[in-house]
Protein backbone atom coordinates (compact mmCIF):
# COMPACT_ATOMS: atom_id res chain seq x y z
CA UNK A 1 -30.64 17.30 6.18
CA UNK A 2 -31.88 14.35 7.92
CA UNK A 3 -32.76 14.43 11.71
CA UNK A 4 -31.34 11.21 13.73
CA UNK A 5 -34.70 9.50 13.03
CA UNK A 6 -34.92 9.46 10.12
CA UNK A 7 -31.15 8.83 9.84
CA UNK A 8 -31.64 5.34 11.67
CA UNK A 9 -34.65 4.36 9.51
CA UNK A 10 -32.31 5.06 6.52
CA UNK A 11 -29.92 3.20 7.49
CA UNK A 12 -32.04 -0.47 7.94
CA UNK A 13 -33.74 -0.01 5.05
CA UNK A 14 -30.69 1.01 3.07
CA UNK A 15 -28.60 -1.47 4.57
CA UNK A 16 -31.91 -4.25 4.43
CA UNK A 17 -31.80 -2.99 0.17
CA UNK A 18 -28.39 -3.28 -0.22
CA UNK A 19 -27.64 -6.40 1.36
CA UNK A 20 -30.78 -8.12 -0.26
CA UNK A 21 -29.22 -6.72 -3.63
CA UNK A 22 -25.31 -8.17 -2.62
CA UNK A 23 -26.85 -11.97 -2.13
CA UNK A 24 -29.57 -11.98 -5.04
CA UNK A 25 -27.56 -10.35 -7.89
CA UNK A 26 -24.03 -10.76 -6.84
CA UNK A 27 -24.13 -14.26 -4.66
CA UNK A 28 -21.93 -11.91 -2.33
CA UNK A 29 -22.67 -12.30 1.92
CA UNK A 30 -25.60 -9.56 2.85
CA UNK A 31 -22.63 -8.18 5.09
CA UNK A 32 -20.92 -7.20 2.36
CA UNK A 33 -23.85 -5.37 1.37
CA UNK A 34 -24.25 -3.73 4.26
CA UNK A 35 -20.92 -2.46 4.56
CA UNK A 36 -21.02 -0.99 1.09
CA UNK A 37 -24.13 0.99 1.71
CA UNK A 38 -22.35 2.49 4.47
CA UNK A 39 -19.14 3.36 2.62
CA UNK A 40 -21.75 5.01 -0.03
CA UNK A 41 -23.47 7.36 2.70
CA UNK A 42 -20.41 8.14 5.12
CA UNK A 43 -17.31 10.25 4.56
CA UNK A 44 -16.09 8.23 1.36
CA UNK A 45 -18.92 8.99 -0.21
CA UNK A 46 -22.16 11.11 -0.37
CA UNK A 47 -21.63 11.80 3.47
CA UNK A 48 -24.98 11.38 4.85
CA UNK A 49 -23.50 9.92 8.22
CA UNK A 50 -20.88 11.95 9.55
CA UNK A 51 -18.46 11.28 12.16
CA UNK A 52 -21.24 13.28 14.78
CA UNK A 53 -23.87 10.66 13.54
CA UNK A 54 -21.62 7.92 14.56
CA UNK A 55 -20.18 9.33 17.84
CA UNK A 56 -24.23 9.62 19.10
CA UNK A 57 -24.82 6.21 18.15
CA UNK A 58 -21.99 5.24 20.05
CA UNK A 59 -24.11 3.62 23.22
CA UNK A 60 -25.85 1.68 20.64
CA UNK A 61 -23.10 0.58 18.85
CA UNK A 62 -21.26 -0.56 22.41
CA UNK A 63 -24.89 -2.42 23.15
CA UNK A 64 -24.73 -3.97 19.61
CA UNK A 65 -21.04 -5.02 20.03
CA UNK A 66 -21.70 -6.16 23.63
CA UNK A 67 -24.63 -8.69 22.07
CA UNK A 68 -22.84 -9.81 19.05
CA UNK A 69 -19.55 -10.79 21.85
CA UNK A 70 -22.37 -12.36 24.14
CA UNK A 71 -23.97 -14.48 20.81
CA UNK A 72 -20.47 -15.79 20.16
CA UNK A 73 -19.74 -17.36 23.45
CA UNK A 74 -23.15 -18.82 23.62
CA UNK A 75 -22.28 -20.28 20.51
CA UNK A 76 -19.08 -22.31 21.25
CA UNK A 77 -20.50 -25.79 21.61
CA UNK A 78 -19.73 -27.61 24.74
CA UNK A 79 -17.31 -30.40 24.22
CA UNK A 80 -15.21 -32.85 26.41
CA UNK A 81 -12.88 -31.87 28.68
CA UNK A 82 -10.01 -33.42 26.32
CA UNK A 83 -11.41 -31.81 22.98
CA UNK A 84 -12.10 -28.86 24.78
CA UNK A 85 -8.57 -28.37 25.48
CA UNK A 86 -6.85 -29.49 22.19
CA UNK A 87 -8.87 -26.85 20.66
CA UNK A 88 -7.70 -24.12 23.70
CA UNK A 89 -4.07 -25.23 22.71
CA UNK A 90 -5.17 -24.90 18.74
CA UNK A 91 -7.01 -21.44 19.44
CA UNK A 92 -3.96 -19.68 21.89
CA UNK A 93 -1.73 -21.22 19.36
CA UNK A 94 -3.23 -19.19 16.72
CA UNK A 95 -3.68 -16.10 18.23
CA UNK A 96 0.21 -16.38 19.49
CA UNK A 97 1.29 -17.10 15.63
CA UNK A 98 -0.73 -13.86 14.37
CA UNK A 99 0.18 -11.37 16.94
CA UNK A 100 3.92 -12.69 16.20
CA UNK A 101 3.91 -12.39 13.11
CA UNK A 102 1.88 -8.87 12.42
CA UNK A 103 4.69 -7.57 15.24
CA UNK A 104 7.45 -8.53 13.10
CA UNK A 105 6.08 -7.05 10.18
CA UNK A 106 5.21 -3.99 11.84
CA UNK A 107 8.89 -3.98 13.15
CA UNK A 108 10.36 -4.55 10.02
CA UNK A 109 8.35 -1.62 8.36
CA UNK A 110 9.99 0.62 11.08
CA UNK A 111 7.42 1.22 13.61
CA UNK A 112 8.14 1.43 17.34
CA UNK A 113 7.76 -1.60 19.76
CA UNK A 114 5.08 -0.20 21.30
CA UNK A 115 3.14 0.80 18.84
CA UNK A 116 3.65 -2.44 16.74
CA UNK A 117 2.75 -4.52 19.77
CA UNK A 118 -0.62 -2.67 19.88
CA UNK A 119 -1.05 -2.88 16.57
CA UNK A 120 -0.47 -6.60 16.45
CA UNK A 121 -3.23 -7.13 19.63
CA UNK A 122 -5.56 -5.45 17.56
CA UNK A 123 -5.57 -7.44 14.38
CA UNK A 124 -5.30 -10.81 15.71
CA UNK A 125 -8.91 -10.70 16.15
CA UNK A 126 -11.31 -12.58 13.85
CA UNK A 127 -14.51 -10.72 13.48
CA UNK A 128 -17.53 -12.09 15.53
CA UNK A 129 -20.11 -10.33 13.80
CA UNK A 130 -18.98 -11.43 10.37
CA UNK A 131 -18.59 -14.86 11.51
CA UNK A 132 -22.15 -14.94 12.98
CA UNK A 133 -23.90 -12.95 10.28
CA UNK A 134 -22.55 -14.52 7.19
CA UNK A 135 -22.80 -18.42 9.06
CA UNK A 136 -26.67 -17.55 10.13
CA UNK A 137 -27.10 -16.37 6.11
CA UNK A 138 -25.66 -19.64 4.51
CA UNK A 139 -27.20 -21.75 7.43
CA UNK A 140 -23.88 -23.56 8.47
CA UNK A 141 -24.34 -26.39 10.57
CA UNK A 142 -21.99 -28.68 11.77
CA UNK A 143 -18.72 -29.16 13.67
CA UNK A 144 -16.60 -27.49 11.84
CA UNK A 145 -18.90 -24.35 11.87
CA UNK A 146 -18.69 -24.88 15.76
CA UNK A 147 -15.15 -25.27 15.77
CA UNK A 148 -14.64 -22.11 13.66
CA UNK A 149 -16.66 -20.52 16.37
CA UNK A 150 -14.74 -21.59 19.14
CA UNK A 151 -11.00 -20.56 17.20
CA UNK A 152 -13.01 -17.03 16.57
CA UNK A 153 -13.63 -17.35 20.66
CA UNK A 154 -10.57 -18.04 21.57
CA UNK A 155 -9.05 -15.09 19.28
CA UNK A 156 -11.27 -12.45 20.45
CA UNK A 157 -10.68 -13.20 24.20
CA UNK A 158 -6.58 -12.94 23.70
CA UNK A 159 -7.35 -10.07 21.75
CA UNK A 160 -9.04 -7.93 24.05
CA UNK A 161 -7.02 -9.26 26.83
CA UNK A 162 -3.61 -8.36 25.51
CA UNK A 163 -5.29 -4.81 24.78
CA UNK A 164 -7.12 -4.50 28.73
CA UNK A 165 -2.91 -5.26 29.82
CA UNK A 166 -1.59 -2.58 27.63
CA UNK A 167 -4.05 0.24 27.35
CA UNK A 168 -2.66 1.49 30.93
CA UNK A 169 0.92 1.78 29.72
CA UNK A 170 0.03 3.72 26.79
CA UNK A 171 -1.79 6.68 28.34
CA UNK A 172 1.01 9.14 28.90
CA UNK A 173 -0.94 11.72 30.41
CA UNK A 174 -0.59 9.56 33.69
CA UNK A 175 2.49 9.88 36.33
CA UNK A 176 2.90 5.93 37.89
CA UNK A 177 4.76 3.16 37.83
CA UNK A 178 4.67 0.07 35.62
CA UNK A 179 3.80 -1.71 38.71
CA UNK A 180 0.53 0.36 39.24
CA UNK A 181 -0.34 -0.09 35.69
CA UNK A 182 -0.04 -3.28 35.86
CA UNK A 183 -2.41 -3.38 38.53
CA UNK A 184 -4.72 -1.10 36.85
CA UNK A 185 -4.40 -3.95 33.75
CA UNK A 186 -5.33 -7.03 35.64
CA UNK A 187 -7.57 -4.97 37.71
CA UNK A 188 -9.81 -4.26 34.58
CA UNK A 189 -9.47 -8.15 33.61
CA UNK A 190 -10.68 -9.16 36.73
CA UNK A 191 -13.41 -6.68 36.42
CA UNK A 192 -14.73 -7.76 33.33
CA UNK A 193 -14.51 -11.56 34.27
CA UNK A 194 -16.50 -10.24 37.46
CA UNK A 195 -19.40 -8.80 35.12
CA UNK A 196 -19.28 -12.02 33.12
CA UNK A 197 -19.72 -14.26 35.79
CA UNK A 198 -22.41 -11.99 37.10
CA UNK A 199 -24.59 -11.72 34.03
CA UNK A 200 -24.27 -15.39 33.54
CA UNK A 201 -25.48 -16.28 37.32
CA UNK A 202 -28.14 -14.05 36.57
CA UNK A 203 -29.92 -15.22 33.23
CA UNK A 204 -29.24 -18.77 34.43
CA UNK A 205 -31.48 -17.95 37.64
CA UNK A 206 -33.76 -16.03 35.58
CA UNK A 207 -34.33 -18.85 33.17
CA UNK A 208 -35.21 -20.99 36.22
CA UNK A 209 -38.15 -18.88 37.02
CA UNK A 210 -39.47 -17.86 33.85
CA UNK A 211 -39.07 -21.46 32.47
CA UNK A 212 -38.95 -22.07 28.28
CA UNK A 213 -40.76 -18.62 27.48
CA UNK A 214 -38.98 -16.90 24.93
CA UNK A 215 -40.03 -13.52 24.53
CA UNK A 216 -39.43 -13.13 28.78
CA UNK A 217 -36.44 -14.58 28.79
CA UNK A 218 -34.83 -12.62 25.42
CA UNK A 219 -35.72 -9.46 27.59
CA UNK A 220 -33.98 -11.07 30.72
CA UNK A 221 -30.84 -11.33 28.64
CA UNK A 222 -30.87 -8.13 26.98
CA UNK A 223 -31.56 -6.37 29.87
CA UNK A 224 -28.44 -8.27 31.48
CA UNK A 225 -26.19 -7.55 28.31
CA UNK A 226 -27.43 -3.74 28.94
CA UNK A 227 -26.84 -3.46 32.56
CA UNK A 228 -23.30 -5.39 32.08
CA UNK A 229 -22.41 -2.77 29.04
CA UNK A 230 -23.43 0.25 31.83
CA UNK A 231 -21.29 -1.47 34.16
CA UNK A 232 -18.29 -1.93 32.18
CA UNK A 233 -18.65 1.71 30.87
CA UNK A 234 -18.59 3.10 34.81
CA UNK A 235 -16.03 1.01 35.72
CA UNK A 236 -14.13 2.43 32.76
CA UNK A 237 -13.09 -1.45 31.82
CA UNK A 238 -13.43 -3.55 28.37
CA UNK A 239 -17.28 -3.53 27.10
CA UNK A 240 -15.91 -6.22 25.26
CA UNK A 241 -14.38 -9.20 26.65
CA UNK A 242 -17.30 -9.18 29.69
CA UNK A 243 -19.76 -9.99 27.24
CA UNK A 244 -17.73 -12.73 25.59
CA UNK A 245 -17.63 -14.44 28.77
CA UNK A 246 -21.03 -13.95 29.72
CA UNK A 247 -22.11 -15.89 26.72
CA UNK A 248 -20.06 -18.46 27.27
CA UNK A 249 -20.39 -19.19 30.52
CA UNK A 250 -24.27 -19.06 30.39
CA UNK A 251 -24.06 -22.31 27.30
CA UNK A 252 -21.26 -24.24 29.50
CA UNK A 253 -23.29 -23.94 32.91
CA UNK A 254 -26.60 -24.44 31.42
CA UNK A 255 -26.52 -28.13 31.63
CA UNK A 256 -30.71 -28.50 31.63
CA UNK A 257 -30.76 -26.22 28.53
CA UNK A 258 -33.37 -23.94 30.12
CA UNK A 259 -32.43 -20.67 28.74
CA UNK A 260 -33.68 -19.44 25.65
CA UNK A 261 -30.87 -17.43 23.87
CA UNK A 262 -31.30 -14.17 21.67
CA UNK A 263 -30.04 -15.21 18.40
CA UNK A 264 -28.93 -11.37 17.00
CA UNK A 265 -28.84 -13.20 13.32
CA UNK A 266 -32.69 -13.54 13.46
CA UNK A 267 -33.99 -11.90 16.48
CA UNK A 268 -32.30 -8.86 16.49
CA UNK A 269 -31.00 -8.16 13.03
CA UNK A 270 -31.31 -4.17 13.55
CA UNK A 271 -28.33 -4.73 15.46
CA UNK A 272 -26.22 -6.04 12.90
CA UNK A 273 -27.30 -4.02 9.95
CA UNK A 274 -26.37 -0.81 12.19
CA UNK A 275 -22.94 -2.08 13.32
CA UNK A 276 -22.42 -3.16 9.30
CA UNK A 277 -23.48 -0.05 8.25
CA UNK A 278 -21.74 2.35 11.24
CA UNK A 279 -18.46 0.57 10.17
CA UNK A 280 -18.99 0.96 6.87
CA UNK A 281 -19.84 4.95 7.13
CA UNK A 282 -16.85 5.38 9.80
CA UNK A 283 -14.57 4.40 7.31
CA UNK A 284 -12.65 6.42 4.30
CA UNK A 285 -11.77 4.42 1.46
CA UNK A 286 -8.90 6.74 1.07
CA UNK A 287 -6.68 5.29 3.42
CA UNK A 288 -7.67 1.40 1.17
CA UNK A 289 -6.24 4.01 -2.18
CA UNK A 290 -3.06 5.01 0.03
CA UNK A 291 -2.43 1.52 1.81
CA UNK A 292 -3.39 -0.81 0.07
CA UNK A 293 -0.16 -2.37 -0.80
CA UNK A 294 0.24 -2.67 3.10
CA UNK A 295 -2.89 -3.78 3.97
CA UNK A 296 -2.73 -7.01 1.65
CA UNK A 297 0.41 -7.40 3.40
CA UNK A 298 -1.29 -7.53 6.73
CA UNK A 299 -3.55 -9.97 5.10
CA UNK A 300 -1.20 -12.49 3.81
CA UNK A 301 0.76 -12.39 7.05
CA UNK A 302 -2.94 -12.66 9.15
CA UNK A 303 -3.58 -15.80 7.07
CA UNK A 304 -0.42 -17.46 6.95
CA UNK A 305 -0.24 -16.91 10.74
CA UNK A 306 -3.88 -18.53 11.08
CA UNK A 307 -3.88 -21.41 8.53
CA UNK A 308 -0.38 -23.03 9.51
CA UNK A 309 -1.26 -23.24 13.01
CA UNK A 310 -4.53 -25.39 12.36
CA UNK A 311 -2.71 -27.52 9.46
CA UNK A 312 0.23 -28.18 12.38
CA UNK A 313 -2.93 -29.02 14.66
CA UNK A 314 -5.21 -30.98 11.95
CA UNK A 315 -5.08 -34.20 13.28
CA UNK A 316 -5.51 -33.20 16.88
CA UNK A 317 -9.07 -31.24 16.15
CA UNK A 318 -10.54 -33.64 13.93
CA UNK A 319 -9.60 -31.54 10.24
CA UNK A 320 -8.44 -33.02 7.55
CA UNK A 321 -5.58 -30.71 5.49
CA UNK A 322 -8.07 -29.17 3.29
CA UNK A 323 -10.45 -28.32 6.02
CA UNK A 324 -7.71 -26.82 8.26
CA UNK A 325 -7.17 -24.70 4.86
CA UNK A 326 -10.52 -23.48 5.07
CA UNK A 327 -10.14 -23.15 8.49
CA UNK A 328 -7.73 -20.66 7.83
CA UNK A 329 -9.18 -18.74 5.59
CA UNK A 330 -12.73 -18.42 7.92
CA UNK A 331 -10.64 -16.73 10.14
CA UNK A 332 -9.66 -14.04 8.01
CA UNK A 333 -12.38 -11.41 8.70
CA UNK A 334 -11.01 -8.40 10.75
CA UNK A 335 -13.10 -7.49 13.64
CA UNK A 336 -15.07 -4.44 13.59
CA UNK A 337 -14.76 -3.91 17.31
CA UNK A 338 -10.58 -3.08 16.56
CA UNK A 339 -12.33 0.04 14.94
CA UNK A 340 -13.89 0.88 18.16
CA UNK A 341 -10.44 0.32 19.87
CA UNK A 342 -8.82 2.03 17.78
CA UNK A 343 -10.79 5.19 18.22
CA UNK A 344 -10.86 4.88 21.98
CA UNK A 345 -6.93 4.51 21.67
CA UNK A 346 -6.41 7.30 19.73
CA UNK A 347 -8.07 9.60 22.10
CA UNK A 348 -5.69 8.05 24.79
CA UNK A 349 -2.61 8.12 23.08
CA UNK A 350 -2.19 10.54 20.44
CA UNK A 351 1.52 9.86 19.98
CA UNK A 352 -0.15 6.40 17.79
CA UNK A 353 1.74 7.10 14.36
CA UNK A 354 -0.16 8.58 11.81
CA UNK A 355 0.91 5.84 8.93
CA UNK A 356 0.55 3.27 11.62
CA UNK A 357 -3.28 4.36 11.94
CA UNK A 358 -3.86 4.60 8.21
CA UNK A 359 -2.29 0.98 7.51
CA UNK A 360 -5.05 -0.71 10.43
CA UNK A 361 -7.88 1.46 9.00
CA UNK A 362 -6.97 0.25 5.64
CA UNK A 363 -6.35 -3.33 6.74
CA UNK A 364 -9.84 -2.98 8.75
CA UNK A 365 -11.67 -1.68 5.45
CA UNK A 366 -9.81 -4.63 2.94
CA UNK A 367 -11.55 -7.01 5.67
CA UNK A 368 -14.66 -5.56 6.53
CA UNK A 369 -15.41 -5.90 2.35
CA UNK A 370 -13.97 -9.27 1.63
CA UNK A 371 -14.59 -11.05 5.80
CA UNK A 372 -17.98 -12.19 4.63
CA UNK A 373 -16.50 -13.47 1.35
CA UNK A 374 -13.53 -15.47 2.99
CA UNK A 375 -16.08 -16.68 5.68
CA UNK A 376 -18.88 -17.85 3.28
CA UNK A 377 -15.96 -19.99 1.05
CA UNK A 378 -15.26 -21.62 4.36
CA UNK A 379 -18.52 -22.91 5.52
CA UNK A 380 -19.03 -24.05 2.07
CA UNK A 381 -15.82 -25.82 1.62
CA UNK A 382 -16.73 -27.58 5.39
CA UNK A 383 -19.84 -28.61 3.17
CA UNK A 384 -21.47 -26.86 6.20
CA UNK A 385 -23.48 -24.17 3.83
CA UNK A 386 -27.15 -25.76 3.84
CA UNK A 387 -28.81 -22.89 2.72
CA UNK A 388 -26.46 -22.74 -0.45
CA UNK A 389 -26.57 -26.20 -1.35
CA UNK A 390 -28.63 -27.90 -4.03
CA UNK A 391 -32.22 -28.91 -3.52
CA UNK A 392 -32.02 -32.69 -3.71
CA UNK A 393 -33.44 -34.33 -7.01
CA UNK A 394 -35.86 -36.44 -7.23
CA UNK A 395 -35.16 -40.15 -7.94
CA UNK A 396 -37.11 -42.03 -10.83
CA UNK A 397 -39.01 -44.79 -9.30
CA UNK A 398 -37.60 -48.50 -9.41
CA UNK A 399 -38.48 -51.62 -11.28
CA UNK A 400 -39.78 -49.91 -14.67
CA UNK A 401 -43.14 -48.60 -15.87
CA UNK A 402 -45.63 -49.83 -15.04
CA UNK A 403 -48.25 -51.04 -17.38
């Protein structure tokens, strides 16, 4: 039996193995990789990580969570005002069009409002860490690759949004009003835009001081990702969308480009590899074997709901029809933090059907394998992948041989 040590070193160097193996032998994303290991040591499979291990890692799977959200608003490029809003149109536009249409599903397999409503917040999330993991590993570059970012923004703040306004009204436990839960909602909005702005006033004051030195100012931002996680925890508010605008707000405001940003890709890989790997372990490929016949359906609707939106929009965000395709599929990936949600919403409401909870964690587990795949085919098909392309050839010299 391992001790939690030993545990954690198994699981970088696993997950380090495994995704090495995925992109060498297999071309696949490292993600992918990583993901697999854990699904080979958790409950689906020699069960080396149980749920225990993954409910004491907890704090540093919130910490990891809270950096990857904070990476992915630092990386939404700043843009004109008029862009900038086309592509806040584009972005709500999508995220209406895939809650919509994962509700109606949901309805028409027979589920309650409620619970299809949740349901439908949860999966209209594209996954950040995919996104940023598997663009870092193929080296995308370019505007689409920023714009892809942005959508994946845009989604993820909607996302935990909608949840933050209905987690009050589904904790039955609780005697009040819809008008105090609604309070409690926007209360826990306002709180987490409040530990945004915070964290971002204080890096970008920070970087002031300790001017263009890296290794000072990577510990002034993790230390304000940390103390913003704590804070979100004891004010018993989203972990998740404070982050999100933290990053954010610290790229728009810092017009001088003085701070120095973590990138978790490079710097901090540990972090990913152990959310990969946690997610992986977490889940039982059972509930893939019982639902899988719903969880493509999920899917299909997901992408349907995400690529017509952005072919509607083409013209307006600079895409041509085949790159608003691709745009669509890129946004495919399932977050990882709807696992997390889902968890802490089961412990709140445990009247969430039982089939309802097996169709997300098999539509979470289809995604969490093929994300990095649907990802990688989009930054390739941007022509974005520079890390995947061909070396360039040499050219035989002009004007013949010489003699």
């Amino acid at each position: 039996m391992l001790n939690s040590i030993q545990l954690f070193g198994m699981v970088l160097l696993g997950g380090l193995a495994a995704g090495e193996l995925a992109r060498r032998v297999a071309a696949l994303p490292r993600t992918t990789g990583y993901v697999l290991f854990g699904l080979l040591t958790g409950q689906s499979g020699l069960g080396w990580i149980d749920p225990l291990h993954i409910e004491s890692a907890q704090l540093f799977i919130d910490l990891a969570l809270g950096l990857i959200l904070f990476e992915l608003g630092y990386l939404v490029p700043r843009t004109p005002l008029q862009v900038g809003l086309k592509r806040l149109a584009t972005g709500t536009l999508v995220a209406l069009s895939t809650g919509l249409g994962v509700l109606l599903l949901l309805l028409y397999w027979g589920f309650t409002a409620g619970d299809a409503l949740f349901a439908a917040a949860l999966l209209l999330a594209t996954s950040p860490a995919i996104t940023i993991a598997t663009c870092s590993d193929v080296g995308a570059r370019g505007e689409k690759s920023g714009l892809l970012y942005t959508l994946v923004a845009i989604n993820g703040c909607i996302a935990f949004a909608a949840i933050a306004l209905m987690t009050p009204f589904l904790d039955q436990t609780i005697q009040a009003s819809p008008l105090l839960r609604l309070a409690e909602a926007l209360g826990s909005i306002a709180g987490s835009l409040g530990i945004g702005v915070g964290g971002a006033a204080l890096v970008l004051l920070g970087a002031r001081r300790l001017e263009k030195q890296p290794e000072h100012q990577h510990l002034l931002i993790l230390g304000g990702i940390v103390f913003g996680v704590g804070t979100a925890i004891y004010l018993d508010t989203s972990v998740f969308l404070p982050m999100l605008i933290f990053g954010f707000l610290v790229r728009a405001l810092d017009r001088e480009q003085k701070v120095v940003a973590i990138r978790i890709a490079s710097d901090a890989r540990v972090f990913l590899v152990i959310t990969f790997v946690l997610a992986g372990a977490a889940l039982d490929i059972a509930y893939l074997r019982d639902y899988w016949l719903e969880a493509l359906g999920i899917a299909l609707c997901r992408f349907l709901a995400q690529w017509l939106p952005c072919s509607a929009a083409a013209r307006q965000i600079g895409l041509t029809q085949r790159e608003a395709l691709f745009m669509g599929i890129g946004l495919q990936p399932m977050s990882s933090v709807a696992l997390v949600l889902l968890a802490n919403t089961q412990m709140l409401y445990a009247g969430l059907d039982p089939q309802l909870t097996g169709i997300l964690l098999a539509a979470i587990l289809l995604m969490q394998l093929f994300g990095p795949l649907t990802t990688q085919t989009a930054i390739k098909g941007f022509g974005e992948a520079s890390r995947l392309m061909p070396p360039p050839t040499a050219t035989a010299p002009q004007g013949g041989t010489p003699s």
